[in-house]
C-alpha atoms as a PDB file:
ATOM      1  CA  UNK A   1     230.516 -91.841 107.270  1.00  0.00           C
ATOM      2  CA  UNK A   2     229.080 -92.687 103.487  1.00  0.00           C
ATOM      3  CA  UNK A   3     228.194 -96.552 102.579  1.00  0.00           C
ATOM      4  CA  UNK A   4     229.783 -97.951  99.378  1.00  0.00           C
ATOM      5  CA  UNK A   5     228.781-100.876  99.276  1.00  0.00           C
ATOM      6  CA  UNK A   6     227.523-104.163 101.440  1.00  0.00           C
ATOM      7  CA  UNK A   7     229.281-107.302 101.628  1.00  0.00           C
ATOM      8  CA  UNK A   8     225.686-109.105 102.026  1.00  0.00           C
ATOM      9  CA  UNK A   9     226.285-110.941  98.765  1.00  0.00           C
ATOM     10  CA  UNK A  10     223.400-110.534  95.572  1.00  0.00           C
ATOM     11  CA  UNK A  11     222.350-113.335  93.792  1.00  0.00           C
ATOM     12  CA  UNK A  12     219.903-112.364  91.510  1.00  0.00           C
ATOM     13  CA  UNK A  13     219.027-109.596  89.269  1.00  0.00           C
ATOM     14  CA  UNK A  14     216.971-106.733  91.260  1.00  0.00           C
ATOM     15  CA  UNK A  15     215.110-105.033  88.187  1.00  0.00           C
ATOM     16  CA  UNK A  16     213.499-102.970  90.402  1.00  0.00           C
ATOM     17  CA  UNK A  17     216.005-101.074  92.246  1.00  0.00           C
ATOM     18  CA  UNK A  18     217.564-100.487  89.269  1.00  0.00           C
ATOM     19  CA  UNK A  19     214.296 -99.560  87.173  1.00  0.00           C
ATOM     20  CA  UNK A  20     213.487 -97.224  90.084  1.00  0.00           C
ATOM     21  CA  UNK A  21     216.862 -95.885  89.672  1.00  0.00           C
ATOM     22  CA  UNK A  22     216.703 -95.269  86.009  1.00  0.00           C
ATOM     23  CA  UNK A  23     213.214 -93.540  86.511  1.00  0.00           C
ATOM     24  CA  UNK A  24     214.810 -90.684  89.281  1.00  0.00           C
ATOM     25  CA  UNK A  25     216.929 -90.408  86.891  1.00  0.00           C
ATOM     26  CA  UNK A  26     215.261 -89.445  84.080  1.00  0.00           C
ATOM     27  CA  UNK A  27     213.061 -87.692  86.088  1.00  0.00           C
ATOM     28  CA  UNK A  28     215.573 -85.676  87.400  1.00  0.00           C
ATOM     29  CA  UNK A  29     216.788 -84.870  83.680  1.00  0.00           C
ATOM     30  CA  UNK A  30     213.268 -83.546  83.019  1.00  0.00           C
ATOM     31  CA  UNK A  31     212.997 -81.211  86.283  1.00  0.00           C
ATOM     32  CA  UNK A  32     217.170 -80.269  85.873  1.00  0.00           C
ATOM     33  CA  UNK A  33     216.044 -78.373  82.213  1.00  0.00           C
ATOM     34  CA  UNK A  34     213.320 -76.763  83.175  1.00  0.00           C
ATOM     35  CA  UNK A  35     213.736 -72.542  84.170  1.00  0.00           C
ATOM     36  CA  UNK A  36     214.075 -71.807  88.054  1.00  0.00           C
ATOM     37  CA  UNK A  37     210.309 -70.051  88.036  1.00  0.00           C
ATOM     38  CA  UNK A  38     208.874 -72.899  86.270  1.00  0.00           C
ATOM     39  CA  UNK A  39     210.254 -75.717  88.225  1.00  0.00           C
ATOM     40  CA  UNK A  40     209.468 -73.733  91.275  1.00  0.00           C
ATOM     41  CA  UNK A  41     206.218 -74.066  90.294  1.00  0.00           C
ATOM     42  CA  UNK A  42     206.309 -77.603  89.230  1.00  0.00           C
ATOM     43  CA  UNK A  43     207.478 -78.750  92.934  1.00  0.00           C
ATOM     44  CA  UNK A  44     204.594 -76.585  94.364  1.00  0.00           C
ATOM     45  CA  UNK A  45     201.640 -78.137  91.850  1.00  0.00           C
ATOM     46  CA  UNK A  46     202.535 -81.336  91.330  1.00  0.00           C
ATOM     47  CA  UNK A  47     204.131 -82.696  94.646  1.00  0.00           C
ATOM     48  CA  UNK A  48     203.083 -82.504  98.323  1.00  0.00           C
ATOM     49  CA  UNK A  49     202.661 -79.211 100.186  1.00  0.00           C
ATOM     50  CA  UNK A  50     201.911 -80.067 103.876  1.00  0.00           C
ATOM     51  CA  UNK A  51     200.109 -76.736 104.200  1.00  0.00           C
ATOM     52  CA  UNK A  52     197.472 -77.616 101.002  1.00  0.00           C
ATOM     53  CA  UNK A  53     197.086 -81.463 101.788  1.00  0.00           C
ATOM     54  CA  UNK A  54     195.977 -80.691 105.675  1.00  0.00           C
ATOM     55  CA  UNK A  55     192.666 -79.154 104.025  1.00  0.00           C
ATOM     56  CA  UNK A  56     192.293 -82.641 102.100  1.00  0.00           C
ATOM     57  CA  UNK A  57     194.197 -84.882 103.983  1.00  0.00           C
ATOM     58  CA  UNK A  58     192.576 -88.413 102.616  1.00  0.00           C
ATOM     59  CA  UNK A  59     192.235 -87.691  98.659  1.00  0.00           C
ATOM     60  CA  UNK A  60     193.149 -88.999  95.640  1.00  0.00           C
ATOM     61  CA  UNK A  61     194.706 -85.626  95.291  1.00  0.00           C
ATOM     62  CA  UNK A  62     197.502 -86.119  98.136  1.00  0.00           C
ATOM     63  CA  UNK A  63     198.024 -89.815  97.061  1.00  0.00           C
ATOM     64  CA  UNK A  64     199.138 -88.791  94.075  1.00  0.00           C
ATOM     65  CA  UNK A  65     200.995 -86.018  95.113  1.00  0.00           C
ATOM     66  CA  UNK A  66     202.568 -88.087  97.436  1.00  0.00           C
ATOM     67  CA  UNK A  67     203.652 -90.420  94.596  1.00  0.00           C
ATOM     68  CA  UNK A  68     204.395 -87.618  91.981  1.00  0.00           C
ATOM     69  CA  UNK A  69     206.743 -86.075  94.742  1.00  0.00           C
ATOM     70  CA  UNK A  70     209.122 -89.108  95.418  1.00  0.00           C
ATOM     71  CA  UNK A  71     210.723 -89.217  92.538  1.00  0.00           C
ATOM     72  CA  UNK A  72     211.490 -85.390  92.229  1.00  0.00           C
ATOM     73  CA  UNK A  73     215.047 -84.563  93.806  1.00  0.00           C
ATOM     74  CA  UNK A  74     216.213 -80.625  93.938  1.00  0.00           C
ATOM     75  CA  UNK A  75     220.044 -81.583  93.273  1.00  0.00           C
ATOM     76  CA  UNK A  76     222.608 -83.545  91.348  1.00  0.00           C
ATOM     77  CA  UNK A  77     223.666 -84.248  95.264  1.00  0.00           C
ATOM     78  CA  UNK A  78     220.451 -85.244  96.217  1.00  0.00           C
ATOM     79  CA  UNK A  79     219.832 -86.975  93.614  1.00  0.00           C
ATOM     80  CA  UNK A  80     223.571 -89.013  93.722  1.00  0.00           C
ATOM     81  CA  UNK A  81     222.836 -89.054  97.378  1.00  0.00           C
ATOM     82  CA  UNK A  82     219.534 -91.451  97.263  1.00  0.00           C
ATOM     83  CA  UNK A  83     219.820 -93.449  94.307  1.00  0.00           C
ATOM     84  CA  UNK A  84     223.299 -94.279  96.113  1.00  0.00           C
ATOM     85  CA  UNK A  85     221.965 -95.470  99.191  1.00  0.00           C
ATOM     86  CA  UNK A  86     219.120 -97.398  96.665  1.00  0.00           C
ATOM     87  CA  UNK A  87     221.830 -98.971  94.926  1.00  0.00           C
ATOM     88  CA  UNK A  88     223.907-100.582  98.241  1.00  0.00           C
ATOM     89  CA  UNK A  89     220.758-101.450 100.391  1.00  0.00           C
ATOM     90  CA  UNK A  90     218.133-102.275  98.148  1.00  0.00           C
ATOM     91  CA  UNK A  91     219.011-104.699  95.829  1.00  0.00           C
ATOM     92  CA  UNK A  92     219.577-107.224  99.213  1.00  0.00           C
ATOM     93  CA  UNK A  93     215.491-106.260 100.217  1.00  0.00           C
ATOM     94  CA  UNK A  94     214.444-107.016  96.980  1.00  0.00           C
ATOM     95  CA  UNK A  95     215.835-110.146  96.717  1.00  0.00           C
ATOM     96  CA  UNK A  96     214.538-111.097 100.028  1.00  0.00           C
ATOM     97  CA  UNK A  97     210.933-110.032  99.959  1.00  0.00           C
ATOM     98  CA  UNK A  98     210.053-110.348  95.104  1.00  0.00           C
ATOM     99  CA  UNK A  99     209.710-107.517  93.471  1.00  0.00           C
ATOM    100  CA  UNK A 100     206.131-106.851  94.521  1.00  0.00           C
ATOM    101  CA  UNK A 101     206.136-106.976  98.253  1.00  0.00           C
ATOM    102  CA  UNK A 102     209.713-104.494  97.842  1.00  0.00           C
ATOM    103  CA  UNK A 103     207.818-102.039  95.744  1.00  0.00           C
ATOM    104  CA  UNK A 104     205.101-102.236  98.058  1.00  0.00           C
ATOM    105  CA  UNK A 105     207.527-101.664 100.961  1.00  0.00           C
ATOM    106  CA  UNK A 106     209.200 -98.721  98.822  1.00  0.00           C
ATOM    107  CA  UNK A 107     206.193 -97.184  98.648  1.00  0.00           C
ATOM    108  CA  UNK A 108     204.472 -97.293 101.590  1.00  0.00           C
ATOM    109  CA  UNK A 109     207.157 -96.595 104.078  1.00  0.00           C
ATOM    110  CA  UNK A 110     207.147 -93.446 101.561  1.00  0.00           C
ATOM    111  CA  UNK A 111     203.936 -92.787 101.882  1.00  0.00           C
ATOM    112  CA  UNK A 112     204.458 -92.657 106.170  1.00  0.00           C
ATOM    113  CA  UNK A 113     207.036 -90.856 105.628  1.00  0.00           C
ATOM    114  CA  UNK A 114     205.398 -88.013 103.784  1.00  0.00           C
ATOM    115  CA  UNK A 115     202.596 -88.607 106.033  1.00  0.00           C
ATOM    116  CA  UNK A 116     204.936 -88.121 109.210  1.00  0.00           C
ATOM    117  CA  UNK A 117     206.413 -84.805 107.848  1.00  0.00           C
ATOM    118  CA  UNK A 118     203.243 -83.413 107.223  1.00  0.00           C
ATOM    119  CA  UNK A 119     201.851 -84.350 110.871  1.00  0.00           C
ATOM    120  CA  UNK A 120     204.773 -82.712 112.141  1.00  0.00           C
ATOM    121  CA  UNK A 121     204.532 -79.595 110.222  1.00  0.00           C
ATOM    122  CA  UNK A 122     200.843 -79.051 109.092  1.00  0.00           C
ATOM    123  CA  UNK A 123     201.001 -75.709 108.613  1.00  0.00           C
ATOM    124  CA  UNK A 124     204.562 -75.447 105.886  1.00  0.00           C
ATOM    125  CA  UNK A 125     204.536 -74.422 102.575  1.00  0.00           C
ATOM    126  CA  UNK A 126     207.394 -75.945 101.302  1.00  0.00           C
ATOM    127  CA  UNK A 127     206.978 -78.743  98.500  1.00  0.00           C
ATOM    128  CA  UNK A 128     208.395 -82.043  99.881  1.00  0.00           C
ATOM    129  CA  UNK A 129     210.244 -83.775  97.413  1.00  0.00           C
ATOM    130  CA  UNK A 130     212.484 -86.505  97.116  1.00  0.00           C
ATOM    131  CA  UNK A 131     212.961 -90.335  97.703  1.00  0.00           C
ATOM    132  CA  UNK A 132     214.593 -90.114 100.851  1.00  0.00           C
ATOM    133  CA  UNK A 133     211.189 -91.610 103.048  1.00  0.00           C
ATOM    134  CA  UNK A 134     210.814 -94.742 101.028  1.00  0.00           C
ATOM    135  CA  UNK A 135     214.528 -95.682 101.102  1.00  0.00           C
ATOM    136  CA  UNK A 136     214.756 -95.101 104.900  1.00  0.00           C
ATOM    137  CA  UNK A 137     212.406 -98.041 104.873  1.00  0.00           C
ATOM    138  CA  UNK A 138     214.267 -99.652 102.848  1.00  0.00           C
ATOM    139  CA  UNK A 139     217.371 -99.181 105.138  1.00  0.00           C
ATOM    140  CA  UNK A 140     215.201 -99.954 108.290  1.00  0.00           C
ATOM    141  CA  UNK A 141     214.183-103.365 106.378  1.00  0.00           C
ATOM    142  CA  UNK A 142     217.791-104.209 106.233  1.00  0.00           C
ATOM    143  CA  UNK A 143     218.860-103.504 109.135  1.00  0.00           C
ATOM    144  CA  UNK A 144     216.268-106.081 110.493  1.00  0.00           C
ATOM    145  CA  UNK A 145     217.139-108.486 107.800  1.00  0.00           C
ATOM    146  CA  UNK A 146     220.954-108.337 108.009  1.00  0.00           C
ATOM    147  CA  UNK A 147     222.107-106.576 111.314  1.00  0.00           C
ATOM    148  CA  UNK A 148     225.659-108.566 111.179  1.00  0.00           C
ATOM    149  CA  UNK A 149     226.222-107.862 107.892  1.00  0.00           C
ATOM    150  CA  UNK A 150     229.197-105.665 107.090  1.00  0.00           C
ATOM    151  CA  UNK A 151     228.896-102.448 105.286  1.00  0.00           C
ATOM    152  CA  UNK A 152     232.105-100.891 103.829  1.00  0.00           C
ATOM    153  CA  UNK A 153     232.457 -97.158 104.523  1.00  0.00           C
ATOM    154  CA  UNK A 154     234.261 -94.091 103.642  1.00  0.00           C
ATOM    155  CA  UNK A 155     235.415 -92.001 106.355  1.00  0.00           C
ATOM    156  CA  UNK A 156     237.316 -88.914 105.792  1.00  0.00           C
ATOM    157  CA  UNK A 157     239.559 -87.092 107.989  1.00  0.00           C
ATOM    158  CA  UNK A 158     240.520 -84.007 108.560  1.00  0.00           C
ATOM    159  CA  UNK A 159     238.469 -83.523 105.071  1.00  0.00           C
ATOM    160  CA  UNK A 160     241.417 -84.672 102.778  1.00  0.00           C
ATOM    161  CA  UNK A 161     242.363 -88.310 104.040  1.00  0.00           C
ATOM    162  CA  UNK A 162     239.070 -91.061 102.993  1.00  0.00           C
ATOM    163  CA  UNK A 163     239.829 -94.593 104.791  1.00  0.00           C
ATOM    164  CA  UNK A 164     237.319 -97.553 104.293  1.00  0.00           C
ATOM    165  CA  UNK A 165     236.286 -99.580 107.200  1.00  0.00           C
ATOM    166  CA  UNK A 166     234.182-102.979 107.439  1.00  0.00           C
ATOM    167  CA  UNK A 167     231.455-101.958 110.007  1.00  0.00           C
ATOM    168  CA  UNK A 168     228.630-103.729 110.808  1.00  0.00           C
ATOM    169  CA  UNK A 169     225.261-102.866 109.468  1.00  0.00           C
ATOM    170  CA  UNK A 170     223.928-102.015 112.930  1.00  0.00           C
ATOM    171  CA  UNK A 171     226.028 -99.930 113.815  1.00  0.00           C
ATOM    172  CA  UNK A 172     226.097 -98.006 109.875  1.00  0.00           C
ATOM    173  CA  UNK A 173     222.826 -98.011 109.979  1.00  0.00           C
ATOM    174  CA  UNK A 174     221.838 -97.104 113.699  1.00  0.00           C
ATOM    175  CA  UNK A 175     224.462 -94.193 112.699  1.00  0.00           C
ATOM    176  CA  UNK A 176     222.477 -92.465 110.603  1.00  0.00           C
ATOM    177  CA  UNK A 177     219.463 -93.116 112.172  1.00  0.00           C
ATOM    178  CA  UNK A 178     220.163 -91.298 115.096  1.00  0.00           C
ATOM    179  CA  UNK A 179     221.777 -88.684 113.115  1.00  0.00           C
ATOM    180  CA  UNK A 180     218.783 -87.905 111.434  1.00  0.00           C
ATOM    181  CA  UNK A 181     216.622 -88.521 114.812  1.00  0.00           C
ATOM    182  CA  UNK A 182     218.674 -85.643 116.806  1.00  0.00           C
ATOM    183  CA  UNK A 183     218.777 -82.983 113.335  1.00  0.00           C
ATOM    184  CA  UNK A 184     214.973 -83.539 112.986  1.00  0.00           C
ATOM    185  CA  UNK A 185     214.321 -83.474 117.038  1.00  0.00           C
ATOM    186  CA  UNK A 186     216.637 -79.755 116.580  1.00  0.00           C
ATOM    187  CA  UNK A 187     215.424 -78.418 113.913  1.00  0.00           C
ATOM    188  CA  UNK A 188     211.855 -78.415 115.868  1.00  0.00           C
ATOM    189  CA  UNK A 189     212.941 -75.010 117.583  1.00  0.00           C
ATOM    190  CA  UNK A 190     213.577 -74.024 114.102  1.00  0.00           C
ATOM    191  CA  UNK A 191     210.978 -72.109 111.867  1.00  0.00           C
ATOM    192  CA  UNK A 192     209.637 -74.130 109.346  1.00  0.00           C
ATOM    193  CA  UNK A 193     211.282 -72.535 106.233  1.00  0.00           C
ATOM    194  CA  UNK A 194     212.067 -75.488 104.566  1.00  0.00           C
ATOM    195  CA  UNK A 195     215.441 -77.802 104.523  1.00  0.00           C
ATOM    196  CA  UNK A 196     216.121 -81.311 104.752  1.00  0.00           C
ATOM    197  CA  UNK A 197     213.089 -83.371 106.115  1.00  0.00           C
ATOM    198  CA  UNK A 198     215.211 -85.478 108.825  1.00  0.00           C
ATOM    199  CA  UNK A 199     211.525 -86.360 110.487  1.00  0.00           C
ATOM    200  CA  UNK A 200     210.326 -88.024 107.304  1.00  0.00           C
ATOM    201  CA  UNK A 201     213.168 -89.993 107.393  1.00  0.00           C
ATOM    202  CA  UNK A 202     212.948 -91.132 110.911  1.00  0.00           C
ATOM    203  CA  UNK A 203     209.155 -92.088 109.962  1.00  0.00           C
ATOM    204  CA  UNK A 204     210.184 -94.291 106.840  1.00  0.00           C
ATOM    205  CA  UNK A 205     212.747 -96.057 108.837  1.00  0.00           C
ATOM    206  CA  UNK A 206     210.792 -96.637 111.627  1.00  0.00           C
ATOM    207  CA  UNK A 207     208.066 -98.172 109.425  1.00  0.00           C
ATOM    208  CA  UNK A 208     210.866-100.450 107.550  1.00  0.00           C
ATOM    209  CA  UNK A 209     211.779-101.503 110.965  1.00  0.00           C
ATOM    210  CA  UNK A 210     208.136-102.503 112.082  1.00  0.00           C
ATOM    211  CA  UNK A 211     206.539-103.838 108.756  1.00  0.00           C
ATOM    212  CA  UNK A 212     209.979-106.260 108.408  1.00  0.00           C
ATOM    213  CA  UNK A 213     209.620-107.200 112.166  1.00  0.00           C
ATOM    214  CA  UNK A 214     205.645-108.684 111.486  1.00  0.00           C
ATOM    215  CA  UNK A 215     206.700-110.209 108.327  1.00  0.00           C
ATOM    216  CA  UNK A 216     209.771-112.345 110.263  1.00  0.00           C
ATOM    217  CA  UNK A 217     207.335-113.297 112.656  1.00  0.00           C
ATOM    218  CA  UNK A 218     205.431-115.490 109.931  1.00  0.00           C
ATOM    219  CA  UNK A 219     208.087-115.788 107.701  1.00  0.00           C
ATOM    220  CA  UNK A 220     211.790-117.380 107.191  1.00  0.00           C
ATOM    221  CA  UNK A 221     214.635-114.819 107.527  1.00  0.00           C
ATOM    222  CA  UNK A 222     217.224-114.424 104.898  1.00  0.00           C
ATOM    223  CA  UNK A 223     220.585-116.368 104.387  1.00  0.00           C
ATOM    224  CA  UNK A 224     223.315-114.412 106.177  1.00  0.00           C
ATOM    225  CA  UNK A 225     226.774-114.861 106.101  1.00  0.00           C
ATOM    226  CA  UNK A 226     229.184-115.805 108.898  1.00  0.00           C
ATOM    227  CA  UNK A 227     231.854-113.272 109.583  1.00  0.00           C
ATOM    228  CA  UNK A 228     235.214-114.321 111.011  1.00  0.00           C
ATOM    229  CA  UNK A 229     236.848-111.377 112.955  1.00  0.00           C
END
């Protein structure tokens, strides 16, 4: 089931998502030239190490590792894979909340994220990397913000045959949530060698989910459109 886009319409502009965007990107350009042993070694010095950052949990050290380490992406499919998701969901959030409460969002669900990884496995030595925590935020915030809206999807079956359905954002969106909740729940009995961090995802969306639900409580919710079925 992969997104391609959301019928939740975008009125403005959102500079952000697509500066954030352009900065994986280039990132990602930077990291994708660089030898294997070398950017082996930029992963494990310059973003977060679970093992390293339990000995200095609250530093300036993690923070920035933390930061450094969310815009590093080991693939082309990785990379496709986020900024994608970025690209459908985000530009809706940002419009909602300004720029500056959305990169505030982007970030810190990233930061719980991380932080929720590490929790889970203190003691692996395996660089995380990628943007994956702070967009599940992102697609926790929308799912509180537009539930109803409808999300067209690619399906393929049998591998060969795509067909694109209108579903709901609830049910796109609680999709892959429990997806990821179930792969990161199994790969518990699984030694920690590395892979892909379904728990940090679970953590950013969770926080989406919560931070949007105390800011609706004091705020007004967005526009939505009607749907005729």
């Amino acid at each position: 089931m992969i997104p391609v886009k959301t019928l939740q319409p975008v009125r403005s502009k959102a500079y952000v998502t697509y500066g954030l965007i352009a900065l994986n990107g280039l990132i990602f350009l930077w990291l994708f030239f660089q030898p294997p042993a070398e950017l082996r070694q930029t992963f494990y010095s310059l973003a977060i190490v679970p093992c390293d950052i339990t000995r200095s949990f609250f530093s300036f050290e993690t923070v920035i590792d933390i930061l450094r380490g969310m815009f590093f992406h080991g693939s082309w499919a990785h990379l496709a894979g986020n900024m994608g998701f970025l690209w459908i969901f985000g530009r809706n959030v940002e419009e909602y909340y300004g720029w500056k409460k959305y990169l505030l969002i982007y970030f810190g669900t990233g930061f719980i994220a991380a932080l929720t990884h590490t929790m889970i496995y203190p003691n692996m030595c395996v660089p995380l990397v990628g943007a994956s925590g702070a967009i599940s935020g992102i697609l926790g915030s929308y799912l509180l913000l537009w539930p109803g809206s409808r999300v067209q999807t690619m399906i393929v079956w049998f591998r060969f045959f795509p067909r694109f359905y209108k579903i709901p954002a609830l049910a796109m969106l609680g999709y892959w949530f429990i997806v990821n909740l179930l792969s990161g729940i199994a790969a518990l009995s699984v030694p920690t060698i590395g892979g892909v961090a379904f728990l940090a995802h679970v953590g950013g969306f969770v926080s989406g989910l919560i931070i949007t639900f105390f800011y609706l409580m004091f705020n007004k919710p967005p526009d939505r459109t009607v749907y005729l079925d």
